[in-house]
C-alpha atoms as a PDB file:
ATOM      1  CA  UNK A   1       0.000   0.000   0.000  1.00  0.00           C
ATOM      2  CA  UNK A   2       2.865   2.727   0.891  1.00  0.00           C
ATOM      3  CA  UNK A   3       4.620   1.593  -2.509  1.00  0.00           C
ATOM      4  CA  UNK A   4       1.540   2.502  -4.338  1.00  0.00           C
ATOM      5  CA  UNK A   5       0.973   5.823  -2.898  1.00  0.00           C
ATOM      6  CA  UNK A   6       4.606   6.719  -2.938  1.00  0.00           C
ATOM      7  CA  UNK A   7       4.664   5.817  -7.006  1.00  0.00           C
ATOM      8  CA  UNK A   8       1.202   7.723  -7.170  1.00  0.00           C
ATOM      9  CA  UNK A   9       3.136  10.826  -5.669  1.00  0.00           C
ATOM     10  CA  UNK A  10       6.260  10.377  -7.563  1.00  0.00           C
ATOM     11  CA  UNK A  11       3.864  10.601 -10.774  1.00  0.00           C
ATOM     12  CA  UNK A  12       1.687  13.407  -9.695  1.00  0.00           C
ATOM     13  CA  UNK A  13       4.835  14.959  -9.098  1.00  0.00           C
ATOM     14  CA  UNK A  14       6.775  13.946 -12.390  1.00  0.00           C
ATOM     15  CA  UNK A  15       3.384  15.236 -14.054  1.00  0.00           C
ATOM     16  CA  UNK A  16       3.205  18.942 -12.517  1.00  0.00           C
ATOM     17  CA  UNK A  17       6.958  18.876 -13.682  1.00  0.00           C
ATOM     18  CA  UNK A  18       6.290  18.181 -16.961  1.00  0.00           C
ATOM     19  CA  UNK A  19       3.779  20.593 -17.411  1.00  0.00           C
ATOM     20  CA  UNK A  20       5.722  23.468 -15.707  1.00  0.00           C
ATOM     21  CA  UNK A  21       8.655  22.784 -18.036  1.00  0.00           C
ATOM     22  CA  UNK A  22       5.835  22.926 -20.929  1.00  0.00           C
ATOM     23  CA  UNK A  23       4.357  26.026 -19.247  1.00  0.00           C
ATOM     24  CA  UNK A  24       7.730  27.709 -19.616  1.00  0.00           C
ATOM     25  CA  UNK A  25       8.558  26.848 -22.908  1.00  0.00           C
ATOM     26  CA  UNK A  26       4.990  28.444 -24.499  1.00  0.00           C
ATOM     27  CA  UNK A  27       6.134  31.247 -22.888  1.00  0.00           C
ATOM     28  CA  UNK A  28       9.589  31.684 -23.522  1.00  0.00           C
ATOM     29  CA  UNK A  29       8.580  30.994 -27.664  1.00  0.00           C
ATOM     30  CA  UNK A  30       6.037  33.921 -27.276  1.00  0.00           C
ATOM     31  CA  UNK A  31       8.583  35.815 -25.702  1.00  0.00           C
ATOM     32  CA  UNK A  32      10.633  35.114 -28.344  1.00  0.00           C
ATOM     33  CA  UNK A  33       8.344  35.698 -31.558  1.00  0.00           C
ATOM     34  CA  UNK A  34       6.955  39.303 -29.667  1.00  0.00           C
ATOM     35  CA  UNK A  35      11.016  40.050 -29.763  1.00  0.00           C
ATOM     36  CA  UNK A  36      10.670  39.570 -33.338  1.00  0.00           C
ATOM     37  CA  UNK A  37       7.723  41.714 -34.015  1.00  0.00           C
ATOM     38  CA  UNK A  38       9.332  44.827 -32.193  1.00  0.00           C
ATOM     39  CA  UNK A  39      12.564  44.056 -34.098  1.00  0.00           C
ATOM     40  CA  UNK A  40      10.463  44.234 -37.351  1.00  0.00           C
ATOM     41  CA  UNK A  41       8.575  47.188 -36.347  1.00  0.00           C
ATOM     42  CA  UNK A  42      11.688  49.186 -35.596  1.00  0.00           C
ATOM     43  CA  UNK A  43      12.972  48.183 -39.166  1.00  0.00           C
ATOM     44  CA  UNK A  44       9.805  48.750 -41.406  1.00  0.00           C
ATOM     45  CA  UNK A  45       8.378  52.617 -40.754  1.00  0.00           C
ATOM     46  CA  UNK A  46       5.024  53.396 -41.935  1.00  0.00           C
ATOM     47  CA  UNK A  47       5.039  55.164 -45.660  1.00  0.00           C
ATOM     48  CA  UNK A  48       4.838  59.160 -45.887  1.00  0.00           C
ATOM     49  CA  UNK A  49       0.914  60.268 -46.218  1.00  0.00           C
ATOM     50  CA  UNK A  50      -0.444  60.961 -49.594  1.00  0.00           C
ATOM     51  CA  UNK A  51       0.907  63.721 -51.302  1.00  0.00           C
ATOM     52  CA  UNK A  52       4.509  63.622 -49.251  1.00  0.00           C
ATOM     53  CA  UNK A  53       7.549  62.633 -49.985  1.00  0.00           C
ATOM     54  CA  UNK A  54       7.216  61.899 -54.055  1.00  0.00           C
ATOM     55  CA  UNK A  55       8.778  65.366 -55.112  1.00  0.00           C
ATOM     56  CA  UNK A  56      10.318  68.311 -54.149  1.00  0.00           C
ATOM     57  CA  UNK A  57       8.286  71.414 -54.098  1.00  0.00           C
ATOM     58  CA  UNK A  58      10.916  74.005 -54.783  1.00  0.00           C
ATOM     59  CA  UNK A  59       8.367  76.796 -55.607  1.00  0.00           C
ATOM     60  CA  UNK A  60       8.129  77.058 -51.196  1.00  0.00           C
END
């Protein structure tokens, strides 16, 4: 009886390990592709308005 509920608790316990280390990795790969997105936001700007940036207007 003590052998059974020591493997029981050796499971339990091997299972909330398994899914902490799971846990950790979802995280740490969002962490990782939200890294990305800021990277490519720094690198890509947003295009001038309408109407700016084509040509000089030297008549100003």
């Amino acid at each position: 009886m003590n052998t059974d509920l020591a493997a029981m608790l050796v499971a339990a316990r091997t299972a909330a390990t398994h899914q902490s280390f799971d846990i950790a990795m979802v995280k740490k790969a969002h962490e990782m592709e939200m890294n990305l997105v800021s990277m490519l936001e720094a690198a890509i700007k947003a295009p001038a308005p309408a109407g700016q940036g084509i040509a000089v207007d030297k008549s100003a």
